[in-house]
Protein backbone atom coordinates (compact mmCIF):
# COMPACT_ATOMS: atom_id res chain seq x y z
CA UNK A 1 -14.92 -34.18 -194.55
CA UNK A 2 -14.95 -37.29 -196.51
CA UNK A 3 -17.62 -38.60 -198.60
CA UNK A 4 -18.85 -41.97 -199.60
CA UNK A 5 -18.96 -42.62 -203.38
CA UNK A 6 -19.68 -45.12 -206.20
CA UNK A 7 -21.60 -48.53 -205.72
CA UNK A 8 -22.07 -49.64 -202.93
CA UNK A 9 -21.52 -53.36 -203.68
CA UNK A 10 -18.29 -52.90 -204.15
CA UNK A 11 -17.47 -52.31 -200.56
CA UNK A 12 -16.36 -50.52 -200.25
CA UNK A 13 -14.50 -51.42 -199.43
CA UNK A 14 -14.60 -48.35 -198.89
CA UNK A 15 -14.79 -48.26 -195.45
CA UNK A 16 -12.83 -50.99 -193.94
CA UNK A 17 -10.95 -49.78 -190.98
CA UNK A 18 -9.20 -52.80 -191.16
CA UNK A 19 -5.56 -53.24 -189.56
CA UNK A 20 -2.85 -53.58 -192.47
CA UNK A 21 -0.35 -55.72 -192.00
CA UNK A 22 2.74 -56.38 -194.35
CA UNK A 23 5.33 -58.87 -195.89
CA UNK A 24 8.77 -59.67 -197.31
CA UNK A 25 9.51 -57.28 -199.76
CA UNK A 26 6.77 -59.47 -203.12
CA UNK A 27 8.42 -59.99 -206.86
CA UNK A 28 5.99 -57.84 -209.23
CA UNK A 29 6.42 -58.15 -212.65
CA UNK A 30 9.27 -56.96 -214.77
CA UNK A 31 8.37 -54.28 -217.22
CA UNK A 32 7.58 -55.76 -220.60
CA UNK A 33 11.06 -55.55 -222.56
CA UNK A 34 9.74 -57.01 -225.55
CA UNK A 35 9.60 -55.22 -228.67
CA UNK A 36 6.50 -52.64 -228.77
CA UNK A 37 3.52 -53.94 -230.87
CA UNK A 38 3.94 -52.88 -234.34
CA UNK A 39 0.48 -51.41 -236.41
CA UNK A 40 -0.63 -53.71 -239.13
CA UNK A 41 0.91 -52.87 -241.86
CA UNK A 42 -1.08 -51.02 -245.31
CA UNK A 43 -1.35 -53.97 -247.31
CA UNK A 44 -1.39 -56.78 -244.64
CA UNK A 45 -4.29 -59.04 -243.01
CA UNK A 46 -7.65 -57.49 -242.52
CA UNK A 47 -7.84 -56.31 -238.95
CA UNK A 48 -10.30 -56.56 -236.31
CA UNK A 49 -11.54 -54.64 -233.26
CA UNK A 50 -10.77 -57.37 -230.05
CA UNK A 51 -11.59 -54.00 -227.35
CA UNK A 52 -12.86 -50.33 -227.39
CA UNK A 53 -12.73 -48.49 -224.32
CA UNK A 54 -14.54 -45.12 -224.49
CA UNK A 55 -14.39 -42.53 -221.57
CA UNK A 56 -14.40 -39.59 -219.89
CA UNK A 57 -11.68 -37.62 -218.18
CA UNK A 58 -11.61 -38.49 -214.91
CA UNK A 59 -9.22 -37.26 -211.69
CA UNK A 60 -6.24 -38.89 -213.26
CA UNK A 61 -4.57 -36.58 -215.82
CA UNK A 62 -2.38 -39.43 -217.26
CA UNK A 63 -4.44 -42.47 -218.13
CA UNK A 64 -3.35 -45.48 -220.13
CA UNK A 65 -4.46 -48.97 -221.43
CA UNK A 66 -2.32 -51.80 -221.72
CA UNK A 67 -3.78 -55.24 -223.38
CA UNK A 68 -1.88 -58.91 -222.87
CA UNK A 69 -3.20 -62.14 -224.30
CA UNK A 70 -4.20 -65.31 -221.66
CA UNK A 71 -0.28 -66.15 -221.77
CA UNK A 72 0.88 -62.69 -220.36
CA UNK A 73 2.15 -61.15 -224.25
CA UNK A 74 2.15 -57.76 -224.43
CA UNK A 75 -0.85 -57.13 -227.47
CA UNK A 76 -1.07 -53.12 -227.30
CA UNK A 77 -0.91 -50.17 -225.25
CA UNK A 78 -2.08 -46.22 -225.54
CA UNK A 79 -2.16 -43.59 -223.45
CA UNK A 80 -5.76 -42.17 -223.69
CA UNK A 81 -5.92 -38.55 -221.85
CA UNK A 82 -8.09 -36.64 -224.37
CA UNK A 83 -9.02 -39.47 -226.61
CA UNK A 84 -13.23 -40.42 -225.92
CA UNK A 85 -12.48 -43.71 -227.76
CA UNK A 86 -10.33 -46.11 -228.48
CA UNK A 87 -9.72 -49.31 -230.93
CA UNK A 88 -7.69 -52.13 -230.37
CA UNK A 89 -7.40 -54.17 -233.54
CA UNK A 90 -5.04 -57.33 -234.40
CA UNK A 91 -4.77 -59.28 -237.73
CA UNK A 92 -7.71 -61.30 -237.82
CA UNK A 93 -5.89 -64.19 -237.84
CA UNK A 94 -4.31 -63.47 -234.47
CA UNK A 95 -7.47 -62.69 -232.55
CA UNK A 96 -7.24 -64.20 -229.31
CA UNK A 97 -10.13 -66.03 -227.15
CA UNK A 98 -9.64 -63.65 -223.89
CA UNK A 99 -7.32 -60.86 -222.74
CA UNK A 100 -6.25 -59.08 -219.34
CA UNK A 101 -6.98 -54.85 -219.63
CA UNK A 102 -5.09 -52.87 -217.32
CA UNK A 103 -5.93 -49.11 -216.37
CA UNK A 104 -3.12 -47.66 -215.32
CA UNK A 105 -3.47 -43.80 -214.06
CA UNK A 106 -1.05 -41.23 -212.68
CA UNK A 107 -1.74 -38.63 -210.73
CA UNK A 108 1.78 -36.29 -209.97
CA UNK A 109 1.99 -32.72 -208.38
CA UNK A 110 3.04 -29.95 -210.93
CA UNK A 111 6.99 -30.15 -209.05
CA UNK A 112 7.05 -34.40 -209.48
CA UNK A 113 6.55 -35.01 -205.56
CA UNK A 114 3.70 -37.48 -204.06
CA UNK A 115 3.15 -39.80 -206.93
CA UNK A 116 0.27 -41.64 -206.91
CA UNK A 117 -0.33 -44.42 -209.47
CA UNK A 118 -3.88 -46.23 -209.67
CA UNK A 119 -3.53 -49.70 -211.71
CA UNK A 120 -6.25 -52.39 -212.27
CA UNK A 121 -6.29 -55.23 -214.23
CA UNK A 122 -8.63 -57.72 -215.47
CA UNK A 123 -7.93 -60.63 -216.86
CA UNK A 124 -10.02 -63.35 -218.71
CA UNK A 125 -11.85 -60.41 -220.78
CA UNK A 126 -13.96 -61.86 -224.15
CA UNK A 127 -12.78 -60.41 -227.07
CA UNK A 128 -15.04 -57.90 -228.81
CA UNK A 129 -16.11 -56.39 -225.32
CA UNK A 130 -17.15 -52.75 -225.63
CA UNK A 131 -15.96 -50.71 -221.82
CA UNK A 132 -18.14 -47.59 -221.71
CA UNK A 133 -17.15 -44.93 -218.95
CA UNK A 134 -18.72 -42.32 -220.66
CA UNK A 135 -21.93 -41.91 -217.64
CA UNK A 136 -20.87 -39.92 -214.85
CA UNK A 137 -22.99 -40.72 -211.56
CA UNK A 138 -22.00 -37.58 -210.16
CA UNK A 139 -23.58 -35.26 -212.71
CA UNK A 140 -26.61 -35.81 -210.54
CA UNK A 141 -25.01 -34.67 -207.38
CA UNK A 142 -26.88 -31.20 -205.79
CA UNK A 143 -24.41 -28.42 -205.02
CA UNK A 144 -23.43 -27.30 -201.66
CA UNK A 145 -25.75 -24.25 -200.72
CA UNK A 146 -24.26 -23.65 -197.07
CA UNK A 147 -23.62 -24.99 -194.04
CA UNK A 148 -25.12 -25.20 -190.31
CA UNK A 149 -24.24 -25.99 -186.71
CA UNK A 150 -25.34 -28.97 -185.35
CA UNK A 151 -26.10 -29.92 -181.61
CA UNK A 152 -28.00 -32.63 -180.18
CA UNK A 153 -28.36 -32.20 -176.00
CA UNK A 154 -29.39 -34.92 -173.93
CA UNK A 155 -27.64 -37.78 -174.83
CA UNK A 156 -27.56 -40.66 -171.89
CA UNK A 157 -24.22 -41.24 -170.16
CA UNK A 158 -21.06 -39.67 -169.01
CA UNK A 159 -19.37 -39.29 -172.25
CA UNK A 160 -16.97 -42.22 -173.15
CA UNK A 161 -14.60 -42.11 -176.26
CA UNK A 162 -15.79 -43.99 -178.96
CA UNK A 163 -19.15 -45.34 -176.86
CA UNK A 164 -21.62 -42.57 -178.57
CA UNK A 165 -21.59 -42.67 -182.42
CA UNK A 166 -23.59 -39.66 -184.57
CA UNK A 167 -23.66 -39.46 -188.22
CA UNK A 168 -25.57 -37.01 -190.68
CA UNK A 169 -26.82 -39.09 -194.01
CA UNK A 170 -27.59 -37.72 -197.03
CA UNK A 171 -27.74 -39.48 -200.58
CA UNK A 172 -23.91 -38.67 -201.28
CA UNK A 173 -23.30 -40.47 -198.12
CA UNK A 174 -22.34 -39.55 -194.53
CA UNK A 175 -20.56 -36.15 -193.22
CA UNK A 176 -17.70 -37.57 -191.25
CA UNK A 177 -16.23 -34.80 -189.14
CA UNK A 178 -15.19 -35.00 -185.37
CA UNK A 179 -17.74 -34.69 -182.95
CA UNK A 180 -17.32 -32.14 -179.68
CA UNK A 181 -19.07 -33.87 -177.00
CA UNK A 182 -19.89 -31.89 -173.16
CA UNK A 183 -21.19 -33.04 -170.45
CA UNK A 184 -24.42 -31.68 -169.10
CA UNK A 185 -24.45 -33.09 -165.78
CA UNK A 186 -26.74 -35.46 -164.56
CA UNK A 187 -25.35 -38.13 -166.37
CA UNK A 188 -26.22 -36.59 -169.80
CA UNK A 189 -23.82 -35.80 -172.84
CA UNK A 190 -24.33 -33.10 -175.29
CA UNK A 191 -22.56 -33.62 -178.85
CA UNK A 192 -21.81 -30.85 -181.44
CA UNK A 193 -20.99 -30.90 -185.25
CA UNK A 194 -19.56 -27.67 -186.06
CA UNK A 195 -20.40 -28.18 -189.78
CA UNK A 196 -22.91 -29.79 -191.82
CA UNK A 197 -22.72 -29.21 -195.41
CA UNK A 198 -26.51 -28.42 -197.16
CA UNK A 199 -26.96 -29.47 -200.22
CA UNK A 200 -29.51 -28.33 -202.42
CA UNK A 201 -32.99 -30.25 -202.10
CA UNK A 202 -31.62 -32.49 -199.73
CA UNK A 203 -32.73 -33.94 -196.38
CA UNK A 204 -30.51 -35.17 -193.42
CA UNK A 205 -31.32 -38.11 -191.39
CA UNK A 206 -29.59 -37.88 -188.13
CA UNK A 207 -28.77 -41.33 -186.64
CA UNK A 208 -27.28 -41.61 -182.91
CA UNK A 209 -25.45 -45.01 -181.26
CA UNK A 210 -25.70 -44.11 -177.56
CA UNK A 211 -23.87 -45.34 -174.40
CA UNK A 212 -26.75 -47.67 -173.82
CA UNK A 213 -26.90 -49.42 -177.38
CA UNK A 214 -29.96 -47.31 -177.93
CA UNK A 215 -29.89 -46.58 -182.05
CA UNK A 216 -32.54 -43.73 -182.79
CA UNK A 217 -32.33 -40.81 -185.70
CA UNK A 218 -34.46 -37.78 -186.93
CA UNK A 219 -34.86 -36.49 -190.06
CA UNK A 220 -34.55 -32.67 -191.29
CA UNK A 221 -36.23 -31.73 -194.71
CA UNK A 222 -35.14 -29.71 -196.60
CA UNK A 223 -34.95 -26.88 -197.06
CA UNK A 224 -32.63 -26.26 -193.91
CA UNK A 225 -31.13 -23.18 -193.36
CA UNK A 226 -27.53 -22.05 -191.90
CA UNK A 227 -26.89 -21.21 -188.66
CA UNK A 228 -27.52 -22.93 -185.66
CA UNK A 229 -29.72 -26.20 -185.37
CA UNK A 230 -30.40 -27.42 -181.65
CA UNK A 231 -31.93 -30.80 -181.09
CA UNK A 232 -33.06 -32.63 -177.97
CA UNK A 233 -32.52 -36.37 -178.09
CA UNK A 234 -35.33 -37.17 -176.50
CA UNK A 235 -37.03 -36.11 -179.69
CA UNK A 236 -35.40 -38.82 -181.91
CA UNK A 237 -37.57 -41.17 -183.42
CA UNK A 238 -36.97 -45.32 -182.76
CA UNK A 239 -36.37 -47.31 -186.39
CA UNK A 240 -39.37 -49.27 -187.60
CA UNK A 241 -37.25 -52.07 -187.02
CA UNK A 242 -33.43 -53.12 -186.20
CA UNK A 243 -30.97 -56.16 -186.88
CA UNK A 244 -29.75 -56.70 -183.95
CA UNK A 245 -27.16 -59.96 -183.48
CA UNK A 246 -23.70 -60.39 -181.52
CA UNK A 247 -20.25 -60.47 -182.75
CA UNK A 248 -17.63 -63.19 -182.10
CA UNK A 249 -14.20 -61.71 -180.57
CA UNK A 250 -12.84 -59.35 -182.98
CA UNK A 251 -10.89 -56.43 -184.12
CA UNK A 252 -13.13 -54.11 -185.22
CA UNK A 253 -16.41 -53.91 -187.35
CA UNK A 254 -18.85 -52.12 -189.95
CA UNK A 255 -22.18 -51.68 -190.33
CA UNK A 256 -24.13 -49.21 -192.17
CA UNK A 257 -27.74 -49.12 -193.98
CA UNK A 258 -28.93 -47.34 -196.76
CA UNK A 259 -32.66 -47.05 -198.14
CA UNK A 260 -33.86 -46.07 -201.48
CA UNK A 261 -37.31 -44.14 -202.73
CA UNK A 262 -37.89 -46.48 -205.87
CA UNK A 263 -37.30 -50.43 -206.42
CA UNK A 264 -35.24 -49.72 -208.78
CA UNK A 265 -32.86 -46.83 -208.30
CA UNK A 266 -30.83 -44.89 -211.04
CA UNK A 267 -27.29 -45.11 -209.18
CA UNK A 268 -27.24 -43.98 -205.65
CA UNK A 269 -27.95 -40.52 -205.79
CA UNK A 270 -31.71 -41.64 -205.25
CA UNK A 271 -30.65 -43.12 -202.05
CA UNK A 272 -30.60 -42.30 -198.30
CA UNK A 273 -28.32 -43.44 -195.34
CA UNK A 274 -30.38 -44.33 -192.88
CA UNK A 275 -27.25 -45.63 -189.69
CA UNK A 276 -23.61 -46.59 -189.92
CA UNK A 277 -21.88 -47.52 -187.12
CA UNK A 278 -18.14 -47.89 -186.75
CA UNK A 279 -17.44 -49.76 -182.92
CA UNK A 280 -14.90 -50.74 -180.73
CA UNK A 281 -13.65 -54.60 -179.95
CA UNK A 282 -15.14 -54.17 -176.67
CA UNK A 283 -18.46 -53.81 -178.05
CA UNK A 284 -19.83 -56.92 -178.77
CA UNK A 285 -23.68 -56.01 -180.31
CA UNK A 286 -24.20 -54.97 -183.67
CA UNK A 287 -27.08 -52.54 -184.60
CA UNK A 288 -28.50 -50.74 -187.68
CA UNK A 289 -32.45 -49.64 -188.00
CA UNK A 290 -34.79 -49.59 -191.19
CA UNK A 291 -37.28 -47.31 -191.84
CA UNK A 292 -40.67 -48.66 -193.43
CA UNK A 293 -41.05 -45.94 -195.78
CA UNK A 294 -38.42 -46.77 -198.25
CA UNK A 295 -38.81 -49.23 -201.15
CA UNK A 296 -35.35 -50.83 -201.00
CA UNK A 297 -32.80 -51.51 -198.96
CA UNK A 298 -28.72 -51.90 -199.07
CA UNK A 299 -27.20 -53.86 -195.63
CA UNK A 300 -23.41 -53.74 -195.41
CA UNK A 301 -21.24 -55.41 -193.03
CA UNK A 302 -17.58 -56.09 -192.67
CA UNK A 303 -15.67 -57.45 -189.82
CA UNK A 304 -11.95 -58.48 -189.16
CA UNK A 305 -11.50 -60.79 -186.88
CA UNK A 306 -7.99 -62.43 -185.51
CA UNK A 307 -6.29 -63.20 -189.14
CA UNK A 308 -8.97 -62.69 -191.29
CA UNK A 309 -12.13 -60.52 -192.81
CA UNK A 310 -15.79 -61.19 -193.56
CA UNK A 311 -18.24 -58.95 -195.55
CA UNK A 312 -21.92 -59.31 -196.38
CA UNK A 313 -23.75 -57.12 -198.18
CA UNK A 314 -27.46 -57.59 -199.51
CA UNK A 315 -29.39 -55.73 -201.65
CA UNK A 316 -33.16 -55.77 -201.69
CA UNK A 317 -35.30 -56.10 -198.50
CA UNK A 318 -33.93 -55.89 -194.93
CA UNK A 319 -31.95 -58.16 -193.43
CA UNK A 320 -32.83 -60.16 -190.24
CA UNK A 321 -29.68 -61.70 -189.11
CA UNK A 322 -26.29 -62.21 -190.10
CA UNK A 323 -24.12 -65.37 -189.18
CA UNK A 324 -20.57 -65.02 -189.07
CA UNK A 325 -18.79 -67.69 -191.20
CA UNK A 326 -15.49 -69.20 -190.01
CA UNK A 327 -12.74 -69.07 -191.67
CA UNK A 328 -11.78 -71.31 -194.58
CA UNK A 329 -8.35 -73.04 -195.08
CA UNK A 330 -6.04 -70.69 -197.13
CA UNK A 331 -2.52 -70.86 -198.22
CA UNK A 332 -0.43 -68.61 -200.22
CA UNK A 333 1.91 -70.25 -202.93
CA UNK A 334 2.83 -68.03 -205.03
CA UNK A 335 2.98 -64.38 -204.56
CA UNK A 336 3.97 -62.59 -207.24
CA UNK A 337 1.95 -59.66 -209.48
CA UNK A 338 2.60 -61.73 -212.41
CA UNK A 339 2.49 -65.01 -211.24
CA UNK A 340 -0.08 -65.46 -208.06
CA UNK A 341 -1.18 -68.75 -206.36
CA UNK A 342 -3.07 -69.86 -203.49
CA UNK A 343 -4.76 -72.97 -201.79
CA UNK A 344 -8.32 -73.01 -200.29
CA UNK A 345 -10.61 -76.06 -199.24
CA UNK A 346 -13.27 -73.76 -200.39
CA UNK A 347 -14.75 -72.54 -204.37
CA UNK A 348 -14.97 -68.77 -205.42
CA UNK A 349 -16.20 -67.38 -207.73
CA UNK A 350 -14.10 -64.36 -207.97
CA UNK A 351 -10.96 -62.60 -206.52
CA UNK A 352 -9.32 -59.39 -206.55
CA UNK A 353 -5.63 -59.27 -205.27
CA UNK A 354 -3.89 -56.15 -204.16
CA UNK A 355 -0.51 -55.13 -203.78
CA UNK A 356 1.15 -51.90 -202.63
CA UNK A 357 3.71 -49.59 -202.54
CA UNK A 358 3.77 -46.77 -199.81
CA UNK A 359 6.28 -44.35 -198.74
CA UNK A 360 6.73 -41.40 -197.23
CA UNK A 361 10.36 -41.06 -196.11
CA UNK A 362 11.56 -38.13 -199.02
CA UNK A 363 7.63 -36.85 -199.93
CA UNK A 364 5.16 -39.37 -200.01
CA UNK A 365 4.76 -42.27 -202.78
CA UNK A 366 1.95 -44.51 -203.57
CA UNK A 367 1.35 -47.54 -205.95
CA UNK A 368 -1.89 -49.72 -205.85
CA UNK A 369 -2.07 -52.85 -208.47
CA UNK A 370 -5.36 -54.40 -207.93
CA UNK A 371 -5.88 -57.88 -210.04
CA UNK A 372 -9.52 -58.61 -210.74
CA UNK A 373 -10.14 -62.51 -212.27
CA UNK A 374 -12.51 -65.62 -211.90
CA UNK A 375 -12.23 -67.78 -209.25
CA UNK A 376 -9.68 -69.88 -210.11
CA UNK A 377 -6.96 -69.76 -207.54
CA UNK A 378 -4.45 -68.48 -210.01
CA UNK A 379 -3.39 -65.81 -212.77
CA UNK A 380 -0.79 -65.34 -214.91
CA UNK A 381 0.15 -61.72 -215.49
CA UNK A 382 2.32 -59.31 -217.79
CA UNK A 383 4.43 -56.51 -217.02
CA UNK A 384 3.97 -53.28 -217.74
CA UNK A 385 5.60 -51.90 -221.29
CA UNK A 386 9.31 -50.50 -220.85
CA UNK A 387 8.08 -46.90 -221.88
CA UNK A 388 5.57 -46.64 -219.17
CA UNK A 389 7.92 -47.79 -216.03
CA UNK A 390 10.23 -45.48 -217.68
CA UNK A 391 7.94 -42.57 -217.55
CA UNK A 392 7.61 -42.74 -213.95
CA UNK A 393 10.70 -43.85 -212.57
CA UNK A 394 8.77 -43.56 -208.82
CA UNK A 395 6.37 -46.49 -209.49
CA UNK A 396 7.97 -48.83 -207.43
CA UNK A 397 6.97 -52.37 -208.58
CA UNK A 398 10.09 -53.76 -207.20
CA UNK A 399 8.75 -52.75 -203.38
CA UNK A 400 5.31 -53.95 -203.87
CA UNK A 401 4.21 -56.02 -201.12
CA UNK A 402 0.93 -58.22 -201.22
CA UNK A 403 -1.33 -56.21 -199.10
CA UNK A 404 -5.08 -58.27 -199.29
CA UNK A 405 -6.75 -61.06 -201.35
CA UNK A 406 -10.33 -61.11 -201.22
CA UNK A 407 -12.41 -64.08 -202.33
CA UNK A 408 -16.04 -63.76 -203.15
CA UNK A 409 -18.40 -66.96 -202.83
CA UNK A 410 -21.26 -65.72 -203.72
CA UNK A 411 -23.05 -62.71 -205.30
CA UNK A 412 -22.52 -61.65 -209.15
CA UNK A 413 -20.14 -63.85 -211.01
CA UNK A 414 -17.09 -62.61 -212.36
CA UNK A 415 -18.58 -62.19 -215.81
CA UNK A 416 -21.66 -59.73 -213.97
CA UNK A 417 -19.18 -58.06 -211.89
CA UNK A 418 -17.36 -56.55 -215.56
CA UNK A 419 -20.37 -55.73 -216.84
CA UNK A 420 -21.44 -53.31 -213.67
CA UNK A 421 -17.89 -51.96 -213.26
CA UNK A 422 -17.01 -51.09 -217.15
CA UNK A 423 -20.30 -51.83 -219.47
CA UNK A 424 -23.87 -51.41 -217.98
CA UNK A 425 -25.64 -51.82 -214.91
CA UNK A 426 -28.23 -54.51 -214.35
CA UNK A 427 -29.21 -54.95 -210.88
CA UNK A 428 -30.43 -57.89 -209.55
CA UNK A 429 -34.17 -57.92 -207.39
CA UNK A 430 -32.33 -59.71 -204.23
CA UNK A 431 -28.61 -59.98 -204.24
CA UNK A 432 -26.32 -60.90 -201.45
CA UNK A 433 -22.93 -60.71 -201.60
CA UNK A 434 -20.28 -62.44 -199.49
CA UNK A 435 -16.59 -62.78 -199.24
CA UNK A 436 -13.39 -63.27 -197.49
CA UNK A 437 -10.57 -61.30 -197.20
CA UNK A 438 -6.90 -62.13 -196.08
CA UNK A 439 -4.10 -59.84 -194.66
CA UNK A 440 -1.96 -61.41 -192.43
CA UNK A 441 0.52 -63.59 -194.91
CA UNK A 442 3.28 -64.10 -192.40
């Protein structure tokens, strides 16, 4: 079972079952041979603090932080496992306008096989910012108490792969295991889930995609107990109300709501999923239902069509339709970690460029360099410092290959987004977000 995490407005992209496509082997940037920063010495310029990161541990059990000016000069660096804070300072005189932070992490099995490194940078960051990582979302998270059986007879049709869709919601997200469908005869399906986790003081909501494009769900309060839970489908309630529009020709798409209890939720452990629905291409209608009782809602959708991706997402009250954009003129120029350009007849006002490493041909090896910045369509990057690339010799940024740019038109500006991700969390009343996303570079 997987679970669904974090903020939601982030996309999660967290759910794209998007096809990957690759490139020529992409120049990354060559680790930063320059001379490591010296401390200020005893008797020289009074310093100043430009960044302070504090934290918590997280999954990663090697973390570090590596600072370069606007130009790509390599300021500082630390590694910051068991340290809860940490001070840059420079010579006041050398205090620069903006920076770039990157987090790098590493994550490597007690023997040194399957390496995976985690890196994300941001660029144009004011000096003087203050990153606090310190709250943990998850603290509020109710344990697992058990687990039951979960079967749902009655479902219309002659079971088709893929054409019946059932999900169990909670507030930590959906319970994605592989259903067991049978069929009943008289054209009627039954589907099984052989385990449903229970978590303490938690309802289910129970949402069901059927053969006919019928979208209904039921809800089971807790407490629920283990065993066996049989449900009849002609029991399931309709949504108070649906969006409901068609899709253009496409590869595959996304759509999911979520409801909160308040207007203004503490994180997303106050939330409830109400449908998600993952389709085929020959399934052109999209479908999610709403439920009247809840205060607030989150809408996400993401699509990939023939060469590229679209994703809304709106926080606030439901949504009523979605139109599908087309697709704006985009070039790549330059394609480098360090050194990235493109061409667009359209404005952003952010991006976030990945590039990866994956291999799995001695045990397996992974390497993800994200790139947060404004919406310019460039940025100028450094490398990482000598003693890091040396530390992992398995990091790969010589096989990197540009894997996805996506560019977001409108929602929180780049400025907002930094201060959600790494400072505090403001919310907006109404707030949609769009953007595009690129894969196919060839």
């Amino acid at each position: 079972m997987m679970r669904l995490s974090r903020l939601l407005f982030m996309l999660l992209p967290f759910v794209f079952v998007f096809i990957n496509c690759s490139k020529d082997e992409t120049p990354t940037p060559d680790s930063d041979s320059k001379e490591e920063p010296k401390p200020e010495e005893p008797n020289g310029p009074e310093s100043e603090v430009y960044f302070t990161y504090n934290h918590k541990d997280n999954s990663f059990p090697e973390d570090w932080i590596v600072i370069h000016d606007a130009s790509g000069n390599l300021l500082d660096y630390r590694q910051i496992d068991d340290i809860p804070s940490v001070d840059f300072s420079i010579s006041k005189n050398n205090v620069p306008n903006n920076i770039a932070v990157t987090l790098f992490s590493a994550r490597i099995t007690e023997d040194g096989t399957n390496p995976t490194y985690k890196i994300n940078t941001y660029t144009n960051i004011k000096t003087g910012s203050i990153w606090d990582k310190t709250v943990d979302i998850y603290e509020h998270q109710p344990p697992i108490i058990g687990h039951f059986k979960l079967t749902v007879n009655n479902l219309p049709g002659n079971y088709i792969a893929g054409a019946t869709r059932i999900n169990v919601g909670t507030s930590k997200g959906f319970i994605f295991e592989q259903p067991h469908f049978t069929a009943q005869g008289d054209g009627k399906t039954s589907v099984t889930l052989l385990s449903v986790p229970i978590h303490e003081n938690e309802d289910c909501l129970i949402s069901i995609y059927d053969q006919e494009n019928n979208h209904k769900y039921m809800l089971l309060q807790s407490p629920l107990n283990e065993g066996d839970i049989v449900l009849d489908y002609v029991d399931f309630d309709e949504y108070d109300s649906y969006l409901k529009f068609l899709l253009p020709e496409h590869n595959n798409y996304f759509l999911t709501t979520i409801a909160y209890s308040e207007e203004n939720p503490n994180y997303f452990y106050k939330s409830n999923f109400l449908s998600w629905t993952i389709r085929p291409t020959w399934d052109n209608k999209a479908i999610a239902g709403y439920i009247d009782s809840y205060a607030k809602f989150q809408t996400i959708f993401n699509i990939y069509l023939d060469d590229y991706g679209y994703s809304y997402s709106r926080s606030g009250s439901k949504v009523e339709s979605i139109d599908i954009p087309q697709k704006p003129a985009f070039k790549i120029i330059k394609d480098q970690v360090s050194d990235f350009e493109f061409e667009s007849d359209k404005s952003y006002l952010r991006k976030t460029v990945q590039w990866l490493y994956r291999t799995f041909e001695t045990d397996s090896r992974n390497t993800e360099w994200n790139v947060n910045s404004s919406g310019g369509n460039t940025h100028v990057l450094g490398g990482l410092p000598q003693e890091i690339v040396e530390k992992y010799p398995t990091l790969g940024l010589d096989k990197m290959e540009l894997n996805e740019v996506k560019l977001y038109y409108n929602g929180y500006s780049y400025d907002e987004f930094i201060n959600i991700i790494h400072s505090s969390y403001t919310e907006r009343g109404e707030m949609i977000t769009e953007y595009f996303n690129f894969r196919d570079f060839d």
